[in-house]
N, C-alpha and C. Protein backbone atom coordinates (compact mmCIF):
# COMPACT_ATOMS: atom_id res chain seq x y z
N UNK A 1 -55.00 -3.14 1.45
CA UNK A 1 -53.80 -2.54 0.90
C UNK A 1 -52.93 -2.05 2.05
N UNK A 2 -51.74 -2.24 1.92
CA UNK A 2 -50.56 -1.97 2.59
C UNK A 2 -49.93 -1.28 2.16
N UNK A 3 -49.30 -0.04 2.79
CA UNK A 3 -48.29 0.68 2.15
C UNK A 3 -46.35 0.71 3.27
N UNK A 4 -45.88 0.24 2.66
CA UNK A 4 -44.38 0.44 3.54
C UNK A 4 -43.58 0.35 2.71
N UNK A 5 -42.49 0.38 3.75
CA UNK A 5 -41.08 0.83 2.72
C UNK A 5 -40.43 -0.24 1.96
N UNK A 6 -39.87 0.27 0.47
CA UNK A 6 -39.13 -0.91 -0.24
C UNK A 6 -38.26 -1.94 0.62
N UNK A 7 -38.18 -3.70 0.14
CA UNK A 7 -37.33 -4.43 0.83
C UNK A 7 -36.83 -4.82 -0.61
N UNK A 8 -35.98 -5.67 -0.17
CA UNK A 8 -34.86 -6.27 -1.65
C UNK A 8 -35.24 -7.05 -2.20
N UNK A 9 -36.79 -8.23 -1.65
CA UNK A 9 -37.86 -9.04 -2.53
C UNK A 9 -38.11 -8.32 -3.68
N UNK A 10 -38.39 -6.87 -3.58
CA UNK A 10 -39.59 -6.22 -4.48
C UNK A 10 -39.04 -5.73 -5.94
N UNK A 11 -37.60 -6.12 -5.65
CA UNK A 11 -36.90 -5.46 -7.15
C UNK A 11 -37.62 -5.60 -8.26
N UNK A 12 -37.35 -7.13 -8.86
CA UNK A 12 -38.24 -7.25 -9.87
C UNK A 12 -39.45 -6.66 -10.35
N UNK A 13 -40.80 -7.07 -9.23
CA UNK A 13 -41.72 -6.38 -9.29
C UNK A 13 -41.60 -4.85 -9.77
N UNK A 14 -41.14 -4.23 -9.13
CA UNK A 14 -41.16 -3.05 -9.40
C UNK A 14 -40.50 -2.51 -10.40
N UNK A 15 -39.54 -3.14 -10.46
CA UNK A 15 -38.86 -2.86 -12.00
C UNK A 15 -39.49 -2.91 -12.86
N UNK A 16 -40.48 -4.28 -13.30
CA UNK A 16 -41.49 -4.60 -14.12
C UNK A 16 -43.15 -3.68 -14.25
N UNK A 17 -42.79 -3.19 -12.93
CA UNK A 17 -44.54 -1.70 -12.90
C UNK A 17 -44.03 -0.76 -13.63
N UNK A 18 -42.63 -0.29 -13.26
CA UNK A 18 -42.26 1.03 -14.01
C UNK A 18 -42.02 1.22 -14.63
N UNK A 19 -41.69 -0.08 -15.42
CA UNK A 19 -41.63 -0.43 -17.01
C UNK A 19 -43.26 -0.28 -18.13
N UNK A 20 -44.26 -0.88 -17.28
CA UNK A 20 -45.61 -1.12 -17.64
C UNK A 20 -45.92 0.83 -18.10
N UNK A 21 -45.83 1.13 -16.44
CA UNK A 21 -46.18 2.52 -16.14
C UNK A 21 -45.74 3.69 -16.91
N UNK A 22 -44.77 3.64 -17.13
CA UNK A 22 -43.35 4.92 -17.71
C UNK A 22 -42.90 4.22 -19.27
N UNK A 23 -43.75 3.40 -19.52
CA UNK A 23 -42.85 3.09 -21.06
C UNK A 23 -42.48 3.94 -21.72
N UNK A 24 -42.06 4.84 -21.74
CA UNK A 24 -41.67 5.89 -22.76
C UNK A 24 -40.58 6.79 -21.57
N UNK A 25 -40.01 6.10 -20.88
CA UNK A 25 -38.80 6.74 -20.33
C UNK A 25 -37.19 6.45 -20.86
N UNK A 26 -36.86 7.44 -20.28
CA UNK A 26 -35.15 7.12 -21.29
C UNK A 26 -34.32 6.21 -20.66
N UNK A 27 -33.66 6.07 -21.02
CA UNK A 27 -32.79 4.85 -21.47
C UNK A 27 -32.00 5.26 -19.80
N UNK A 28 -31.89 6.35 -19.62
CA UNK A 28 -30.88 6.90 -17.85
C UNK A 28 -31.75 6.19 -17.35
N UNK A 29 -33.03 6.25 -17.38
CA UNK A 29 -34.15 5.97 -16.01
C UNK A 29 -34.30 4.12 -15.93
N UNK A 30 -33.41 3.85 -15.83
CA UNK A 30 -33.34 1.95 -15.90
C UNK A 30 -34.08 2.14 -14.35
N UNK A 31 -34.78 0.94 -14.40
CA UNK A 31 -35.57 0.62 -12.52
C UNK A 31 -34.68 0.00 -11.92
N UNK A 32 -33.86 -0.55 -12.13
CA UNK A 32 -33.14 -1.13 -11.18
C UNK A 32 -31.88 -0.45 -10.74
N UNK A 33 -31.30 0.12 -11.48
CA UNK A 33 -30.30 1.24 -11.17
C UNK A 33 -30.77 2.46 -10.72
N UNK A 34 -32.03 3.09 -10.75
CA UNK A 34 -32.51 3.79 -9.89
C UNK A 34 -33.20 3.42 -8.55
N UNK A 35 -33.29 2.16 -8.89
CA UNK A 35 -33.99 1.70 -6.99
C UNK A 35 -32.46 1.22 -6.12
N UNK A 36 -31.09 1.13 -6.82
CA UNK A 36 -30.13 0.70 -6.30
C UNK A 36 -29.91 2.23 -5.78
N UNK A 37 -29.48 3.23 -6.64
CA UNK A 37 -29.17 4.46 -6.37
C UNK A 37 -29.86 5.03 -4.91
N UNK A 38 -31.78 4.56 -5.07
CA UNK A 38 -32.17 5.31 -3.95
C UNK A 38 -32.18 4.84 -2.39
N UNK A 39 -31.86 3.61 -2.97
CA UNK A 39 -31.47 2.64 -1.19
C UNK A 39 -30.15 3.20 -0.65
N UNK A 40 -29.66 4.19 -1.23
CA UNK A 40 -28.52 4.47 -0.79
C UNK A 40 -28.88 6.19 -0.08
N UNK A 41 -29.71 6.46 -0.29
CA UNK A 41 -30.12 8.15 0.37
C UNK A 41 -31.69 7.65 0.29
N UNK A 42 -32.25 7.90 2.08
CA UNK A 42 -33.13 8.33 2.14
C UNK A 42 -34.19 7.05 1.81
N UNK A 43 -33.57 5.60 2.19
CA UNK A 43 -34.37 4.38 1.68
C UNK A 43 -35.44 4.21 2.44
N UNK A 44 -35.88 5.24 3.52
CA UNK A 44 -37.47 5.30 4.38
C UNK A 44 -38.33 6.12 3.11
N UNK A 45 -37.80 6.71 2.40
CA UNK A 45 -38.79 7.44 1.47
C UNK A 45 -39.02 6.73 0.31
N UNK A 46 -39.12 5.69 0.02
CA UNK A 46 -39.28 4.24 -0.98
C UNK A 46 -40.03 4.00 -0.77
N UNK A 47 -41.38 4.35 -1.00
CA UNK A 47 -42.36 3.30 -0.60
C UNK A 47 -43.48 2.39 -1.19
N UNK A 48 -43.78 1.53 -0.95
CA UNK A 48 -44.09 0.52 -1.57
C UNK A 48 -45.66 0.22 -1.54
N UNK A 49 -46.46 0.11 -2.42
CA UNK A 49 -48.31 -0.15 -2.05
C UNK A 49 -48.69 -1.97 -2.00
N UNK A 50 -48.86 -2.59 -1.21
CA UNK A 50 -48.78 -3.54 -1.41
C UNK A 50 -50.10 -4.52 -0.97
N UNK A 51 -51.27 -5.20 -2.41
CA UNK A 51 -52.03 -5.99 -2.13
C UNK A 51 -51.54 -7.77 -2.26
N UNK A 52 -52.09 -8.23 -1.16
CA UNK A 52 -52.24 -9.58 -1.54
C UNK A 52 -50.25 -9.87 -1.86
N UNK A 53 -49.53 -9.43 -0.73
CA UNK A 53 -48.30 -9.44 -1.02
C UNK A 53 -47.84 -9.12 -2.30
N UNK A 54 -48.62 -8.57 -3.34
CA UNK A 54 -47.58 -8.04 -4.46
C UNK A 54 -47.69 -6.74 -4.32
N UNK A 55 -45.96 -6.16 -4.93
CA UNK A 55 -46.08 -4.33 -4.80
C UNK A 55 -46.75 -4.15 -5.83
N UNK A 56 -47.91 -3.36 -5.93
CA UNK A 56 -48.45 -2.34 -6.89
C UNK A 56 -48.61 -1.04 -7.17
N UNK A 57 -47.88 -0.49 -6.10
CA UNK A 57 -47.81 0.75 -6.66
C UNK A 57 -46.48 1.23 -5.81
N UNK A 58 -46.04 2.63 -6.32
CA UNK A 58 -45.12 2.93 -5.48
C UNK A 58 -45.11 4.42 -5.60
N UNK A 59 -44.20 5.10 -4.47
CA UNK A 59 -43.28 6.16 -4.81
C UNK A 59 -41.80 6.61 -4.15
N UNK A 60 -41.11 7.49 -4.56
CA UNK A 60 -40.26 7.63 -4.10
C UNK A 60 -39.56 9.36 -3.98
N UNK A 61 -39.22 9.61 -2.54
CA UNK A 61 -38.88 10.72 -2.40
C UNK A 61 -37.26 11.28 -1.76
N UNK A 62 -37.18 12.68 -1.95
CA UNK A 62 -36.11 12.79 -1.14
C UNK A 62 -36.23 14.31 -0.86
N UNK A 63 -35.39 14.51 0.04
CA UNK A 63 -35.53 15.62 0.70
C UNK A 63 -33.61 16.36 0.56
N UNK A 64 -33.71 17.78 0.03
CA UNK A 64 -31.99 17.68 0.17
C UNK A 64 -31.76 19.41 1.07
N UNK A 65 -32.92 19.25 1.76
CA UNK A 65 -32.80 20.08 2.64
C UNK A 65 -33.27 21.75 2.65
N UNK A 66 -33.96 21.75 1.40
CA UNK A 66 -34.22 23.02 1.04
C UNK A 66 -35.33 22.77 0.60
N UNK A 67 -36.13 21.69 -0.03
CA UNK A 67 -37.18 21.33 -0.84
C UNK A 67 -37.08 19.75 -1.01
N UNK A 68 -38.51 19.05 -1.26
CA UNK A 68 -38.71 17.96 -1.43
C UNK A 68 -38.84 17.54 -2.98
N UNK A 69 -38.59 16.96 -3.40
CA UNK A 69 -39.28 16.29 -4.45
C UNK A 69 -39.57 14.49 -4.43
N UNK A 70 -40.75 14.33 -5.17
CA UNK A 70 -41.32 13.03 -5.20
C UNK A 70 -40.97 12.47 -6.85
N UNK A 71 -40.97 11.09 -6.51
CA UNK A 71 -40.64 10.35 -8.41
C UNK A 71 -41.36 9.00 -8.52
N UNK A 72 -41.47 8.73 -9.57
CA UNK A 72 -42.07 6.61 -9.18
C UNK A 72 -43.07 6.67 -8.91
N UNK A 73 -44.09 8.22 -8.64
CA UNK A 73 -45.31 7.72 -8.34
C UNK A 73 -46.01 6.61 -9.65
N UNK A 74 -46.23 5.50 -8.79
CA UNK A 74 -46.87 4.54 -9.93
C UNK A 74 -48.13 3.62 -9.42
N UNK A 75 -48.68 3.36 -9.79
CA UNK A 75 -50.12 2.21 -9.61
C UNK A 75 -50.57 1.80 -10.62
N UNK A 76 -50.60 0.30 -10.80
CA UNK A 76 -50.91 -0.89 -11.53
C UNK A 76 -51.94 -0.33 -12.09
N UNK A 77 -52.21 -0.22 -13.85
CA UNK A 77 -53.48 0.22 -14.24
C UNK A 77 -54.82 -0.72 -13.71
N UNK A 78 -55.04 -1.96 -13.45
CA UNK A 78 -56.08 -2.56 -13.00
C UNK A 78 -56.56 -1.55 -11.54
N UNK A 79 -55.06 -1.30 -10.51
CA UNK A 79 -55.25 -0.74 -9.34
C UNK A 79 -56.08 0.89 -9.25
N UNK A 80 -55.95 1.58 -10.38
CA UNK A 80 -56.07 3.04 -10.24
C UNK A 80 -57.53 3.28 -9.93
N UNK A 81 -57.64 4.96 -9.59
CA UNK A 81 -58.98 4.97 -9.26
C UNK A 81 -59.26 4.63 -7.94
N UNK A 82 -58.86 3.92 -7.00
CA UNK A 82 -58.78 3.36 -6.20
C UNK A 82 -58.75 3.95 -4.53
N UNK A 83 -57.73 5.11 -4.87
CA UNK A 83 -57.01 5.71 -3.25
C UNK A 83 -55.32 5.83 -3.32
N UNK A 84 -55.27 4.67 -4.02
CA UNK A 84 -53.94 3.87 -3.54
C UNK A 84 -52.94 4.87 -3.79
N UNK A 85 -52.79 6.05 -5.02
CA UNK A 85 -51.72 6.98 -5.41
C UNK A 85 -51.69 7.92 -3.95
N UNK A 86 -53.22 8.12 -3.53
CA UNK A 86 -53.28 9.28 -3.11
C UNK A 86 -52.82 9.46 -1.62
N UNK A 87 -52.90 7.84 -1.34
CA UNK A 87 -52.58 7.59 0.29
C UNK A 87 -50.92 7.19 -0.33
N UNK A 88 -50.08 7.19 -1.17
CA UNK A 88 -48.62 6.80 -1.32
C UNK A 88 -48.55 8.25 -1.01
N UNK A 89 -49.37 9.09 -1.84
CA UNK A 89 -48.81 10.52 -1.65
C UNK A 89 -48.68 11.33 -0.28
N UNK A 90 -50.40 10.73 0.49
CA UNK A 90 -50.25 11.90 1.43
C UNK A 90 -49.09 11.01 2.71
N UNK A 91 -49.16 9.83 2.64
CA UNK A 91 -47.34 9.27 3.04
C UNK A 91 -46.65 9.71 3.01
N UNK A 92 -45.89 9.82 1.94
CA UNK A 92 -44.77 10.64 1.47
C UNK A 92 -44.36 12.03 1.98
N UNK A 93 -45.82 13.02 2.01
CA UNK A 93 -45.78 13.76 2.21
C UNK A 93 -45.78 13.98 3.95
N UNK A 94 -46.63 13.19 4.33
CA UNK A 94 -46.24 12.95 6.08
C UNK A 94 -45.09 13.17 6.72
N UNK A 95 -44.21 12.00 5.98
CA UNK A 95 -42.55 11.60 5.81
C UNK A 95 -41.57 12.23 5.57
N UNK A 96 -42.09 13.22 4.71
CA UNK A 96 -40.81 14.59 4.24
C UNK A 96 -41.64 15.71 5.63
N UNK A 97 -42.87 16.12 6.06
CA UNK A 97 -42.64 16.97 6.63
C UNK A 97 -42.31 16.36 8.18
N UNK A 98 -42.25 15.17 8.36
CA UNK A 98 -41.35 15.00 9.74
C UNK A 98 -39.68 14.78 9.64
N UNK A 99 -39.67 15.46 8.95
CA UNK A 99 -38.11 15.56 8.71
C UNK A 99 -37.53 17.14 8.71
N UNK A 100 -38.66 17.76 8.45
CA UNK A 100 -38.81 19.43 8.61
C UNK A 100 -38.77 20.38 6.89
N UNK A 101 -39.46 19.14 5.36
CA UNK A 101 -39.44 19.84 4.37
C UNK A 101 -40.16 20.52 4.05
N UNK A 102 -40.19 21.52 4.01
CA UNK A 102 -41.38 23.14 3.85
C UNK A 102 -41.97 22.78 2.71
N UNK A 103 -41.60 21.96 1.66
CA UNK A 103 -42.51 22.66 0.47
C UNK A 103 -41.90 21.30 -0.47
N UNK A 104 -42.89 20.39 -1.08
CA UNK A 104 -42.67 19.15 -1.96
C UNK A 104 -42.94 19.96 -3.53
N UNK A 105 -41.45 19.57 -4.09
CA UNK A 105 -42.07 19.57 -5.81
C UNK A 105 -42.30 18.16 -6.59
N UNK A 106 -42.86 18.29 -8.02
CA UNK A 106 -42.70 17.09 -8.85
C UNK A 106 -42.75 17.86 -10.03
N UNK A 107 -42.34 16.87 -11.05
CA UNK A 107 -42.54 17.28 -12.07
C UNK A 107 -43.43 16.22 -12.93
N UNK A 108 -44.49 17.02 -14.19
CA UNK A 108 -45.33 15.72 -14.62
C UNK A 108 -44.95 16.36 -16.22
N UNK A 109 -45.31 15.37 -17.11
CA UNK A 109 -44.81 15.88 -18.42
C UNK A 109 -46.13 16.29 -19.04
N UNK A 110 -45.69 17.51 -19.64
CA UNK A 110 -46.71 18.98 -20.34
C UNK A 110 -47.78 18.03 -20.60
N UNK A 111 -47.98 16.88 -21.13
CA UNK A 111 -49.06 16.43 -22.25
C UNK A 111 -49.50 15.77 -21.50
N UNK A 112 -49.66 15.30 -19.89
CA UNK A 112 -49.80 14.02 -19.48
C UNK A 112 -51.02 14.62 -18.39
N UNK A 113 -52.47 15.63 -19.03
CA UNK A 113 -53.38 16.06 -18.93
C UNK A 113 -54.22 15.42 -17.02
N UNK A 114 -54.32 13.83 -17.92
CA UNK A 114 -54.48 12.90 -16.47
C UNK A 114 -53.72 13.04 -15.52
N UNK A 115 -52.69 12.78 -15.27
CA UNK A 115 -51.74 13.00 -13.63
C UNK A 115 -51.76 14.71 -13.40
N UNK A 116 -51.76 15.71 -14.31
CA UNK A 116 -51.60 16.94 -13.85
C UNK A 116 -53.47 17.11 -12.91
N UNK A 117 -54.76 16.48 -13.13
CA UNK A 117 -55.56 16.37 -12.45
C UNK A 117 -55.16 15.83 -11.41
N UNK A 118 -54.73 14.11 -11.38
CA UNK A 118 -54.61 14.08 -10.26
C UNK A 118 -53.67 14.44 -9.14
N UNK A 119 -52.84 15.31 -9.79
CA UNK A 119 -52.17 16.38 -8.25
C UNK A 119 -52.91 17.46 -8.02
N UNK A 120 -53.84 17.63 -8.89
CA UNK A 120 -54.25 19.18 -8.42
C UNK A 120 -55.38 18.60 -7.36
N UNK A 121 -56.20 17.74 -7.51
CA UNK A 121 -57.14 17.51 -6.58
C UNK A 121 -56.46 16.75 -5.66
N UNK A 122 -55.04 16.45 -5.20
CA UNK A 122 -54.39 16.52 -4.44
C UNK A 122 -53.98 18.02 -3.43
N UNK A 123 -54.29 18.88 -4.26
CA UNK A 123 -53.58 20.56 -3.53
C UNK A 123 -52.12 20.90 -4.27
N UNK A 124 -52.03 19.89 -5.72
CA UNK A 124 -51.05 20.91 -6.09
C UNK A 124 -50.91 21.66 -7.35
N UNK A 125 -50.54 22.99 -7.16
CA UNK A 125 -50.67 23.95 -8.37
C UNK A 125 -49.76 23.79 -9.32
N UNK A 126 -49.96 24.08 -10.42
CA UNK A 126 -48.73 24.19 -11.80
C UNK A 126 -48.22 25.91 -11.65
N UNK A 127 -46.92 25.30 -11.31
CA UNK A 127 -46.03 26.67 -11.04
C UNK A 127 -45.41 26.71 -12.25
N UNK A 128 -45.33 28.14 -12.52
CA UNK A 128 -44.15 28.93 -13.79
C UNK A 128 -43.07 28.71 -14.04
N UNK A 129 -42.78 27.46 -14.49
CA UNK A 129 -41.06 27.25 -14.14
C UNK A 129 -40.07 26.35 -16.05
N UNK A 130 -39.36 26.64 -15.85
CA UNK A 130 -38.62 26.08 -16.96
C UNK A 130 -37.91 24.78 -16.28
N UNK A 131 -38.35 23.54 -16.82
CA UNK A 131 -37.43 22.54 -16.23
C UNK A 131 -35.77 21.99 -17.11
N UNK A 132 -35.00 22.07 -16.09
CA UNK A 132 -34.01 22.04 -17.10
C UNK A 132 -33.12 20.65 -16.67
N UNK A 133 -32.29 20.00 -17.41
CA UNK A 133 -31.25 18.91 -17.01
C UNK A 133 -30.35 18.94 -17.72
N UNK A 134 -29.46 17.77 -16.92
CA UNK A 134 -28.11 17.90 -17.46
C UNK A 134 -28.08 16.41 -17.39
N UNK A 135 -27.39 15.63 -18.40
CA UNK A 135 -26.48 13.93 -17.74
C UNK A 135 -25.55 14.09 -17.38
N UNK A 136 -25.03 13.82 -16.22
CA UNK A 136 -23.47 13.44 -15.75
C UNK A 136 -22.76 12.38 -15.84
N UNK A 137 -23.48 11.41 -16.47
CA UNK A 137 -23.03 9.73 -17.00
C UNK A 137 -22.58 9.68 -18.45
């Protein structure tokens, strides 16, 4: 397994994981208009898991100078179990703190029991917080 940064081969692919992965995302979160959006800020923090030349897993981060946050963490259900999230993560996390980010957030959704394990046996805690949004589109 290989992990590096998104190239412009991998669209599809990846469009098609985060579709597999996230089926139940909204209609804003299209993959391809968000992997266009993020090649435009911060396209070293894209990164890509890659066996046997296909991407299988990914994530994606950014840093806006006060705090990090990570998104896209994804891996092929055949792939999981594996390493593969955990080495995208501690990447990522490498990557934002050589840039000088004190402190990475994410957000995982209330019910989604499995990923809130696997960040915690990563080192990360569920903080007290109200998440809130807005659309600007």
């Amino acid at each position: 397994m290989e992990i590096r940064s998104y190239i412009d081969d991998d669209e599809e692919a990846i469009a098609a994981l985060w579709r597999e992965v996230f089926p139940g995302s909204p209609a804003w979160n299209d993959p391809k208009t968000d992997i266009r959006r993020k090649l435009e800020i911060q396209p070293e923090l894209f990164l890509v898991a890659i066996i046997d030349s296909n991407p299988i897993g990914t994530a994606m981060a950014g840093y806006d100078g006060h705090r990090g946050w990570v998104y896209y963490v994804a891996v092929k259900p055949k792939y999981r179990r594996q390493g593969i999230g955990e080495a995208l993560m501690r990447k990522i996390e490498r990557g934002l703190k050589q840039i000088g980010c004190p402190k990475l957030n994410l957000q995982v959704r209330a019910d989604n029991d499995e990923v809130v394990a696997f960040y915690k046996k990563l080192g990360y805690k569920v903080e007290p917080r109200i998440s809130m949004g807005k659309l600007l589109e």
